[in-house]
Protein backbone atom coordinates (compact mmCIF):
# COMPACT_ATOMS: atom_id res chain seq x y z
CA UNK A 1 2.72 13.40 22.13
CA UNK A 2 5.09 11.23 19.96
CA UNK A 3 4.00 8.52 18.07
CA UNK A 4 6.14 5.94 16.05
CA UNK A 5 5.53 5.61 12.33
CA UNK A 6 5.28 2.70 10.69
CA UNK A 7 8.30 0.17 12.27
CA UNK A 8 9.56 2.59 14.28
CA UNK A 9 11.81 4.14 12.51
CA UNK A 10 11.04 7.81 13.35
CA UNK A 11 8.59 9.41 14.76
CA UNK A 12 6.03 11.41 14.15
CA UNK A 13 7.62 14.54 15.89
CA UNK A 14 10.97 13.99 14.89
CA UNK A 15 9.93 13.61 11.17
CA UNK A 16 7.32 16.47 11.07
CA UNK A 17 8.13 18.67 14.35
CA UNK A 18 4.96 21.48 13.91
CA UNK A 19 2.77 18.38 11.92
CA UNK A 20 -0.78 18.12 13.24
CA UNK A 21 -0.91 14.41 12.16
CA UNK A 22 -3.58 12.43 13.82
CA UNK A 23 -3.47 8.56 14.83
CA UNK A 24 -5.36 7.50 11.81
CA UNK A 25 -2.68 8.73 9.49
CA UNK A 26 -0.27 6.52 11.50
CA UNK A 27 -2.64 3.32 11.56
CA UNK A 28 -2.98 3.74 7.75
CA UNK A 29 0.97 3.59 7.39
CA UNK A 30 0.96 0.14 9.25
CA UNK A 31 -2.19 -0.82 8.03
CA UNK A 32 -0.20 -0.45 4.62
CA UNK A 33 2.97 -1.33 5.47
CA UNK A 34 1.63 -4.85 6.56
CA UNK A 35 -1.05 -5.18 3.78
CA UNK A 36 1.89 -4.80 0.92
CA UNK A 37 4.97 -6.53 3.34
CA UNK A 38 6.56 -3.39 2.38
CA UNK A 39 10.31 -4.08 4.52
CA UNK A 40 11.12 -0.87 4.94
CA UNK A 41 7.77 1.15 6.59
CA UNK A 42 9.38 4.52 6.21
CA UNK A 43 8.48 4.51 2.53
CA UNK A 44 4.92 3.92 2.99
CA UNK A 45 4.43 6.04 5.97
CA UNK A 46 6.46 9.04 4.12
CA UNK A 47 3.96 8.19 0.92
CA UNK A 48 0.88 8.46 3.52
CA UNK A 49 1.67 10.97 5.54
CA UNK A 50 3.40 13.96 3.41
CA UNK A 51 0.79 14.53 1.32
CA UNK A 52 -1.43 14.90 3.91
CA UNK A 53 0.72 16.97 5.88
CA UNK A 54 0.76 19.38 2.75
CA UNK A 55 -3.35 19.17 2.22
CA UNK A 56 -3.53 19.90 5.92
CA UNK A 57 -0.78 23.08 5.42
CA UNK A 58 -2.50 24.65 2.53
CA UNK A 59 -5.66 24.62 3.59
């Protein structure tokens, strides 16, 4: 299942191809995205997502 990230610009799969990331992770990326007016998403969904990615991998 592919999701977009925050704008569009990739998706989930394409960005993290073995990620487990769920559909909060990509609500908080727009939810953040829109709450700062970031313009480019990809930032704040990259700054959201990764580290999470990485708790999830070393756990």
């Amino acid at each position: 299942m592919s999701h977009l990230s925050a704008f569009g610009y990739y998706t989930i799969q394409e960005t993290f191809p073995d990620a487990e990331i769920n559909e909060i992770d990509v609500m908080g990326a727009h939810a953040l995205s829109n709450h700062y007016n970031f313009p480019n998403g990809v930032f704040v969904h990259a700054a959201y997502c990764v580290p999470h990615h990485l708790s999830m991998v070393q756990k």
